[in-house]
Protein backbone atom coordinates (compact mmCIF):
# COMPACT_ATOMS: atom_id res chain seq x y z
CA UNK A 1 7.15 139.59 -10.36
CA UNK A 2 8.94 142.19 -8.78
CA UNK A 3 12.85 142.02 -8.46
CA UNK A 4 14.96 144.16 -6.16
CA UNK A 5 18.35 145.68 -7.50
CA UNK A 6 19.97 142.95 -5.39
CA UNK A 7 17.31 140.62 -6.33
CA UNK A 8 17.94 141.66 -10.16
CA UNK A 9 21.88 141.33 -9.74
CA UNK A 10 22.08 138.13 -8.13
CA UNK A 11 19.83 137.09 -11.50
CA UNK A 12 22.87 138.52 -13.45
CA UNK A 13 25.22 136.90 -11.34
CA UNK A 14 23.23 133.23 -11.95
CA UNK A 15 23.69 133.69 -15.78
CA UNK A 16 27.17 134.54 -15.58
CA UNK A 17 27.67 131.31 -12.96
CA UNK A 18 25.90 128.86 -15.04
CA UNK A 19 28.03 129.89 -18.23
CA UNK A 20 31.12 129.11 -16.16
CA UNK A 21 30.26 126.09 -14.26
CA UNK A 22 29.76 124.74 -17.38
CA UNK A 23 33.14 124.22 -18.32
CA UNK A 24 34.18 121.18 -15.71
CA UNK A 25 30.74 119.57 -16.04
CA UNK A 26 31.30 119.74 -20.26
CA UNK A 27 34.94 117.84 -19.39
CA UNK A 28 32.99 115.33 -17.23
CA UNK A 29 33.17 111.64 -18.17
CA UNK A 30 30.13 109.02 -18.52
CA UNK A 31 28.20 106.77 -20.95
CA UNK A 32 25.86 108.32 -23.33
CA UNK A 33 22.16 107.88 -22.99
CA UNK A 34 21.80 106.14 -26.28
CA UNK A 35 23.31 105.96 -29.19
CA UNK A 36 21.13 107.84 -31.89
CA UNK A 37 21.96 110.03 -33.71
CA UNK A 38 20.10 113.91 -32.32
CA UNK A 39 18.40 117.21 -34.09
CA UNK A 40 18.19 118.82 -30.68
CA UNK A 41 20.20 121.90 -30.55
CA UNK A 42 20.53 124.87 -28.41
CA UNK A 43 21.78 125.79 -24.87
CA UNK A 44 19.82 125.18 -21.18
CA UNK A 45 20.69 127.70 -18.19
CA UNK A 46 20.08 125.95 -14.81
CA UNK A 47 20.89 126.76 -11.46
CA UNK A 48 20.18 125.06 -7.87
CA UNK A 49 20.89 122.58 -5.44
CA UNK A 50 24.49 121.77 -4.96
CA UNK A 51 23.53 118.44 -4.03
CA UNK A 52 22.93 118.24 -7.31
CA UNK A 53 26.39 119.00 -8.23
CA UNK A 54 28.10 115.47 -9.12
CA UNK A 55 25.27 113.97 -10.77
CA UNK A 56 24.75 116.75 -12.95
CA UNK A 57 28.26 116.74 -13.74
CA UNK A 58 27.53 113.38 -14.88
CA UNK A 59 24.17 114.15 -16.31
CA UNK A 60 25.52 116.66 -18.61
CA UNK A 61 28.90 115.09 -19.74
CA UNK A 62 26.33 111.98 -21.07
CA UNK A 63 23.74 114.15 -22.45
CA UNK A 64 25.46 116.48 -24.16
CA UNK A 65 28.02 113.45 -25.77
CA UNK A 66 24.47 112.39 -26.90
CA UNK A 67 23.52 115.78 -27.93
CA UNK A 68 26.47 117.75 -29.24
CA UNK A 69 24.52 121.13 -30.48
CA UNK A 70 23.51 120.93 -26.97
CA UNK A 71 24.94 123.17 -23.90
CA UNK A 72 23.74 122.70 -20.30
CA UNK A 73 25.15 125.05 -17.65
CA UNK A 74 24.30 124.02 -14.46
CA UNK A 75 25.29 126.45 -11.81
CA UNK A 76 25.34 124.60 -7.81
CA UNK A 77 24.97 127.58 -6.15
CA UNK A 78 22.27 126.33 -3.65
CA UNK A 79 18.13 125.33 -3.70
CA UNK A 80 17.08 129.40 -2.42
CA UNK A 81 19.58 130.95 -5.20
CA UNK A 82 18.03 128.48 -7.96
CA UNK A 83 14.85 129.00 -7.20
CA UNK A 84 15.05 132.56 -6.76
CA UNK A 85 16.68 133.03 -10.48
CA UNK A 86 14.48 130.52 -12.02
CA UNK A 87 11.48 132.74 -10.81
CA UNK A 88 12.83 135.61 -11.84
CA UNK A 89 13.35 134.28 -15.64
CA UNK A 90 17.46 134.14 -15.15
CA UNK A 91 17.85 130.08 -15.62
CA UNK A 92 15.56 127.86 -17.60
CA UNK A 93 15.10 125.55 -14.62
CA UNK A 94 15.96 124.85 -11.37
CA UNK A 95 17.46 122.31 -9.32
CA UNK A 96 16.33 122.38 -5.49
CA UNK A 97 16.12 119.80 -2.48
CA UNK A 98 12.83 121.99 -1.54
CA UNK A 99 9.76 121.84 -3.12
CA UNK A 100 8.31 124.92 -4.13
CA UNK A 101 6.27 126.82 -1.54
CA UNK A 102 2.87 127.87 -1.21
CA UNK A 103 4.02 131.88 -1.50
CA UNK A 104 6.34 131.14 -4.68
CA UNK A 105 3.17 129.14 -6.41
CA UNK A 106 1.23 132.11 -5.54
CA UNK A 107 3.54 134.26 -8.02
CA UNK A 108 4.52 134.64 -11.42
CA UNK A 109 7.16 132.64 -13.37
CA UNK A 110 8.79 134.71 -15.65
CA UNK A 111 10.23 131.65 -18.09
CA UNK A 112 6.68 130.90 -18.19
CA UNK A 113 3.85 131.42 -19.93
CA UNK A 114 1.03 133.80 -18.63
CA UNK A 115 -1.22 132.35 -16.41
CA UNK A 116 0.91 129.19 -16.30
CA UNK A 117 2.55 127.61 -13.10
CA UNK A 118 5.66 125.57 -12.58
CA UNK A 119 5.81 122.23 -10.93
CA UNK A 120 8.17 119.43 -9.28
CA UNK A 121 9.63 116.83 -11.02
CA UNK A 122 11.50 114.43 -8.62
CA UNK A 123 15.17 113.57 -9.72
CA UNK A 124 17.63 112.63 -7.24
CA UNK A 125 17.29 111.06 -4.09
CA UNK A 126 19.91 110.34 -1.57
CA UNK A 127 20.78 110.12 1.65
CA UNK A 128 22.13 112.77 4.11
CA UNK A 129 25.00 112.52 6.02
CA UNK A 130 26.16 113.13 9.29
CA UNK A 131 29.79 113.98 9.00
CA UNK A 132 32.54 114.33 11.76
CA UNK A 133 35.79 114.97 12.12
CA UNK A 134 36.72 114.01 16.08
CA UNK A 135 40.43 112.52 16.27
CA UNK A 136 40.00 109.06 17.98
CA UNK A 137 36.34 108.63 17.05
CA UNK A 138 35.88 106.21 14.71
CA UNK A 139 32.26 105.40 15.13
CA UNK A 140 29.65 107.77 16.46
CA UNK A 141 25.99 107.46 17.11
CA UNK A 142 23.44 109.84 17.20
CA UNK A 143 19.40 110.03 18.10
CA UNK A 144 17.00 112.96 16.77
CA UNK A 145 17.14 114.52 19.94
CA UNK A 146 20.80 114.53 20.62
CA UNK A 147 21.33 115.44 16.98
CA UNK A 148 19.14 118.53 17.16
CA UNK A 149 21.13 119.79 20.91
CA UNK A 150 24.25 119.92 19.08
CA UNK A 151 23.22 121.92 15.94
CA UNK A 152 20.80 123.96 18.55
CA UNK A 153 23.82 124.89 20.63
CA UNK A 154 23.05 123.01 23.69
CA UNK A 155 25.14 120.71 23.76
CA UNK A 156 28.23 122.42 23.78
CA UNK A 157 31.01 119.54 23.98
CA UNK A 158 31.58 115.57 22.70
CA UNK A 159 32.13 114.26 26.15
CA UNK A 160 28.42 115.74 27.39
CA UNK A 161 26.59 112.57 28.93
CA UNK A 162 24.12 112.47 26.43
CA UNK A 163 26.34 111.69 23.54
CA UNK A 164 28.42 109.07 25.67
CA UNK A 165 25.23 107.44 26.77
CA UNK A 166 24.88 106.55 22.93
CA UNK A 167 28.39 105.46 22.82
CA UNK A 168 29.45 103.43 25.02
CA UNK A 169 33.12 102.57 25.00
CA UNK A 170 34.29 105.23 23.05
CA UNK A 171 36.72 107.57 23.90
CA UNK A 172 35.05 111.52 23.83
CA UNK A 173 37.05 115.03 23.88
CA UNK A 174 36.29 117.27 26.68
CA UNK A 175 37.15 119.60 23.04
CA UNK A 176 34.07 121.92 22.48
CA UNK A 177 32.05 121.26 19.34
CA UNK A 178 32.08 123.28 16.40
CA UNK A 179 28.83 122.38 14.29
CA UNK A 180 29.12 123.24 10.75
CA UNK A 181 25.85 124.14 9.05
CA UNK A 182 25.13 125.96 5.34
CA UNK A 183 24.80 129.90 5.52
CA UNK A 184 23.58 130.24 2.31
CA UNK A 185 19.26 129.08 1.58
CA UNK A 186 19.65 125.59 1.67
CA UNK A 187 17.25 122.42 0.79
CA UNK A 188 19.70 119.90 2.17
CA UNK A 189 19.02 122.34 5.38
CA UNK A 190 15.36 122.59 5.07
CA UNK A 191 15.22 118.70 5.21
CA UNK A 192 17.48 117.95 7.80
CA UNK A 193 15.66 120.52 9.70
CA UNK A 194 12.13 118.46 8.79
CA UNK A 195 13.80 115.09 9.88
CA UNK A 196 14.68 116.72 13.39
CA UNK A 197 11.48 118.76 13.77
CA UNK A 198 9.67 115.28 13.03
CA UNK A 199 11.56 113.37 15.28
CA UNK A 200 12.57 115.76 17.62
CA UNK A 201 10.26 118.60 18.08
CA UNK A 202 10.21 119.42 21.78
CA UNK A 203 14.19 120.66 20.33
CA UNK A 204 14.47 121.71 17.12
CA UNK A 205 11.02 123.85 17.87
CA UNK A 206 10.83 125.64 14.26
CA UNK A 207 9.24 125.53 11.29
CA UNK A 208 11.62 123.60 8.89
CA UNK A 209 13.08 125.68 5.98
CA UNK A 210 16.20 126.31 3.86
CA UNK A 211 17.44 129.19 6.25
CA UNK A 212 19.02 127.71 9.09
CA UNK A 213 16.97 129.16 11.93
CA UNK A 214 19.27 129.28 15.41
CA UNK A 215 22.41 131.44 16.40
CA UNK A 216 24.45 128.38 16.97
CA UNK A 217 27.63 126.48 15.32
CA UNK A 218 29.67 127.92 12.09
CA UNK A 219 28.08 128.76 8.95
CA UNK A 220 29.59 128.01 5.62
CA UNK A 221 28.86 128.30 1.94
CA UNK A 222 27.16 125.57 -0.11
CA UNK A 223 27.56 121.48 0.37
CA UNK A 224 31.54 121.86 -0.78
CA UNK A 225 31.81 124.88 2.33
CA UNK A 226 30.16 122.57 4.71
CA UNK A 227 32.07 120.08 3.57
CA UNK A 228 35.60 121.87 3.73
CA UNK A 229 34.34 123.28 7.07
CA UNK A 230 34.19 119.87 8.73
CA UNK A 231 37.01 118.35 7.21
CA UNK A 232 39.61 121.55 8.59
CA UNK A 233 38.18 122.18 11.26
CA UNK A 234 38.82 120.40 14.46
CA UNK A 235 36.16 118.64 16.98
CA UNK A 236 33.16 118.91 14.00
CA UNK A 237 30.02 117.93 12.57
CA UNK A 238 27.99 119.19 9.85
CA UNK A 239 25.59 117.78 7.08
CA UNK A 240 25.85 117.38 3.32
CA UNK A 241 24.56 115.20 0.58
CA UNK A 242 26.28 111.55 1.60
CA UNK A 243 28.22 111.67 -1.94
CA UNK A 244 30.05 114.48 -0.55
CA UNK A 245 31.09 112.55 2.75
CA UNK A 246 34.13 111.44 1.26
CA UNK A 247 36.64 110.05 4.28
CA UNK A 248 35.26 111.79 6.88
CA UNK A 249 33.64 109.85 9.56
CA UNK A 250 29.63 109.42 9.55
CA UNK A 251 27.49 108.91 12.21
CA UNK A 252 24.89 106.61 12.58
CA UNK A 253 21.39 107.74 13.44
CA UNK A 254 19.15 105.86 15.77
CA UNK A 255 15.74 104.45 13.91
CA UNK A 256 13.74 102.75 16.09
CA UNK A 257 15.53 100.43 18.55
CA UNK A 258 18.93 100.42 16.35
CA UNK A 259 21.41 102.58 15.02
CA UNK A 260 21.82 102.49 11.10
CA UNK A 261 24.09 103.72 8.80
CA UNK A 262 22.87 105.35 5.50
CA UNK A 263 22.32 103.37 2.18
CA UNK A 264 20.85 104.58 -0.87
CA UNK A 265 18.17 101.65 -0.75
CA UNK A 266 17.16 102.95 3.01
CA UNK A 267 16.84 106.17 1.60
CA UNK A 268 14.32 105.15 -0.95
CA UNK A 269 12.44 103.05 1.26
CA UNK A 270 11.23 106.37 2.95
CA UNK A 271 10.69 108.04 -0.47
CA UNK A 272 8.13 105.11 -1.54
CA UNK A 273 6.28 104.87 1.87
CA UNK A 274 5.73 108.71 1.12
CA UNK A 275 2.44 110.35 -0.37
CA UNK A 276 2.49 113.39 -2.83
CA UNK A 277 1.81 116.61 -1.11
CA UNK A 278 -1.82 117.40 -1.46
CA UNK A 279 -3.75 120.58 -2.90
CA UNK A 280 -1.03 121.04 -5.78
CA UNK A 281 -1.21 121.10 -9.66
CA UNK A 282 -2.18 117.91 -10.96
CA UNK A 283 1.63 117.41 -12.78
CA UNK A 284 3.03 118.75 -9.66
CA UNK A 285 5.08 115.93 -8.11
CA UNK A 286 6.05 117.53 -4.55
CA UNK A 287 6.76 114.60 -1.82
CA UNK A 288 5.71 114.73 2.11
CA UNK A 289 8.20 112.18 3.33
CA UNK A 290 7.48 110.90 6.09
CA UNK A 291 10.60 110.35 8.68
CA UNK A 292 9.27 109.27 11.52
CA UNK A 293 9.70 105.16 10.32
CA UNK A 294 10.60 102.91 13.03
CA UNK A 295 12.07 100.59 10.96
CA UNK A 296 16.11 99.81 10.72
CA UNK A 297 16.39 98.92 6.99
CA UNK A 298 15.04 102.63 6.33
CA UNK A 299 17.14 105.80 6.42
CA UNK A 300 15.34 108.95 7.05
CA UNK A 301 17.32 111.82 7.02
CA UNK A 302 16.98 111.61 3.64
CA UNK A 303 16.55 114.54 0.57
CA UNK A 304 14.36 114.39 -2.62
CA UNK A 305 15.68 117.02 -5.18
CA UNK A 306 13.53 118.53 -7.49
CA UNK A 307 13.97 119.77 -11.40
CA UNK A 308 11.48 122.87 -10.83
CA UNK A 309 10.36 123.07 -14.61
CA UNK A 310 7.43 125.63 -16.38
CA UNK A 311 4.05 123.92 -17.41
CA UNK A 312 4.58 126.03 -20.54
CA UNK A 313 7.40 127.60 -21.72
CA UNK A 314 6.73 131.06 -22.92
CA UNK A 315 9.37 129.94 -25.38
CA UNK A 316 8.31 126.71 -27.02
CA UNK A 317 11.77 125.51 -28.44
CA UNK A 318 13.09 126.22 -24.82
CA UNK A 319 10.71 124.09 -23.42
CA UNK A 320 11.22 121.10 -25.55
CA UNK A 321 15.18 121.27 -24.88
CA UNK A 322 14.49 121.35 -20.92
CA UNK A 323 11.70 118.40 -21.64
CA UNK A 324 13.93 116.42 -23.09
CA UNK A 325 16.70 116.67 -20.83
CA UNK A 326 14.45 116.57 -17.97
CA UNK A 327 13.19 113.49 -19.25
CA UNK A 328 16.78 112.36 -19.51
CA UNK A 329 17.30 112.83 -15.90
CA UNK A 330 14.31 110.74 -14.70
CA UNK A 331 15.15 108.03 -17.94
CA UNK A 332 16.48 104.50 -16.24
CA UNK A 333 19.48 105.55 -18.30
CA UNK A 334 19.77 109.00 -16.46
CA UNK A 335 19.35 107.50 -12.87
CA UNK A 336 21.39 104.59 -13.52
CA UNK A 337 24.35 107.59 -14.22
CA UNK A 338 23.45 109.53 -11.03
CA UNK A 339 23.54 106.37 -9.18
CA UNK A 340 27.07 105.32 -10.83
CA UNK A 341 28.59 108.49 -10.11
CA UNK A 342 26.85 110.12 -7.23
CA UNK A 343 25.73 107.13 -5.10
CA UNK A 344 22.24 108.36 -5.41
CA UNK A 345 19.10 106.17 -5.35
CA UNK A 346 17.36 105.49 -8.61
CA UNK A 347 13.87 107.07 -8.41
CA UNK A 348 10.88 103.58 -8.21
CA UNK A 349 9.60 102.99 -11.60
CA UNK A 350 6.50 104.00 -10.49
CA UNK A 351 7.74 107.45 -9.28
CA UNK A 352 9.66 107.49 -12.59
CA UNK A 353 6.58 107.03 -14.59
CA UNK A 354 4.65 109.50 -12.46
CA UNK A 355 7.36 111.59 -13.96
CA UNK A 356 7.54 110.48 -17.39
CA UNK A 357 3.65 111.27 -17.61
CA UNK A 358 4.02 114.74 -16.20
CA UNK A 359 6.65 115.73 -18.17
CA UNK A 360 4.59 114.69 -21.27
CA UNK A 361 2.13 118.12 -20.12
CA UNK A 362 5.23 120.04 -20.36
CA UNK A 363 5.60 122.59 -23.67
């Protein structure tokens, strides 16, 4: 594969990242994944999804207690950037909340051997939020359609009919809306963009992907930029991973008749109701979630994250360190962490085994 000058120093810059967002998710607390003793030894490079970001804290902190001759570096600097350096060779893996596309399978993999592919390994669900920060506005809800005006740019301020006609009762600013949404390549984007494209497509009227696609609202930097963005700002909404949403109010989105708040069980509903993406590798594990459920006890704006991995390493001993911690991440023991610390929702057992078995192709 072919790598630009900016293409080759954003690499650089991923190797240098990973080295030093290592150091708070090494100082991380949780329970070890067992208590044996371990021969594995060397270091893992990963970058990706900032979604990602708490539970890999978490993941590493346990596996590396486990694993002392061990170093993970996990680097959140967003699904496009991970991808990007995992293709070109400068992380071992990467996290993303999009599933690798039909033009990046039609490459190389430079971690990988020749004539060898990589494939998705599902990891971490959870739900998406809908945060807001509107003084006076405690509870706010939202349909697809409504959802997809604001972040379009037209709907322009919180008193606009078609956001009181979902709230009725509540007090609205005439104050002009500022929505928040990531400037950097972004799964979290690409799949909020899917649920309102799926739900609302006479609106949001492109293509989902990671690149948020209209000259509307504020752009900021990664889930902890939207995040900041909202919670600073005044009169705004934006989206990021729900164990981000911290005290800032979240809306409720409209699923068929009602108006539901997220759970991580909702979000997994949609997950399991969901087939595998056809035409791929046989180990390749990319979903096609559906989001167009009519049923209140599911939560559809939802994410599936991915641990993009090699078939085969062109480095054997690399490719049993990322297999087993990999593994790790998908293990009950690995999801029950995630779930603990990052109010994500475990992966099915049957999803985890679909794992399990396709990680067992992996050298």
């Amino acid at each position: 594969m072919n790598v630009s000058r900016l293409g080759r120093a954003a690499v650089v810059a991923a190797v240098a990242a990973v080295a030093l967002s290592s150091c708070a998710a090494n100082e991380g607390g949780s329970s070890a994944p067992s208590e044996s003793a371990s021969s594995l030894s060397g270091t893992i490079n990963a970058a990706g999804a900032s979604s990602q970001g708490s539970a890999q804290e978490a993941w590493v902190a346990a596996f590396q207690t486990e694993n002392p001759d061990v170093t993970i570096n996990y680097d959140p600097s967003g699904s496009g950037a991970g991808r990007e350096a995992f293709i070109a060779g400068g992380v071992d893996f990467a996290g993303s909340d999009s599933f690798l596309n039909d033009d990046e399978l039609a490459g190389t993999f430079a971690a990988c051997a020749p004539d060898t592919k990589a494939i998705d390994l599902p990891v971490y669900i959870s739900p998406i939020a809908v945060i807001y920060n509107v003084e006076g506005v405690d509870e706010l809800n939202l349909d697809a359609a409504t959802l997809a005006k604001i972040f379009k740019g037209e709907i322009t301020t919180w008193n606009d009919p078609a956001i009181a006609s979902l709230n009725p009762g509540a007090t609205l600013p005439a104050g002009n809306i500022t929505a928040v949404h990531r400037s950097d390549d972004s799964g979290t984007t690409k799949n909020f963009a899917d649920y309102l494209n799926q739900n609302a497509p006479e609106v949001w009227d492109q293509k989902p992907a990671d690149t948020f696609p209209y000259q509307a609202g504020e752009g900021a930097q990664g889930t902890s930029g939207v995040v900041d963005a909202v919670t600073n700002g005044v009169n705004t909404i934006g989206y990021a991973d729900a164990s981000r949403a911290g005290d800032l109010g979240v809306a409720k989105i409209k699923v068929g008749d009602e108006f539901v708040g997220y759970t991580a069980e909702a979000a997994a509903a949609v997950v399991a109701e969901s087939p595998l993406v056809e035409g791929r590798e046989a180990n390749d594990l990319a979903i096609a979630l559906d989001r167009k459920t009519t049923d209140p006890s599911h939560y559809p704006l939802v994410l599936v994250s991915y641990a993009i991995v090699c078939q085969e390493y062109a480095d054997a001993e690399k490719g049993e360190l990322v297999k087993s911690y990999v593994g790790y991440l998908a293990s009950e023991a690995g999801q029950s962490t995630a779930a603990e610390q990052a109010g994500s929702a475990p992966l099915s057992s049957e999803l985890a085994d679909k794992v399990a078995a396709a990680l067992e192709s992996v050298k």
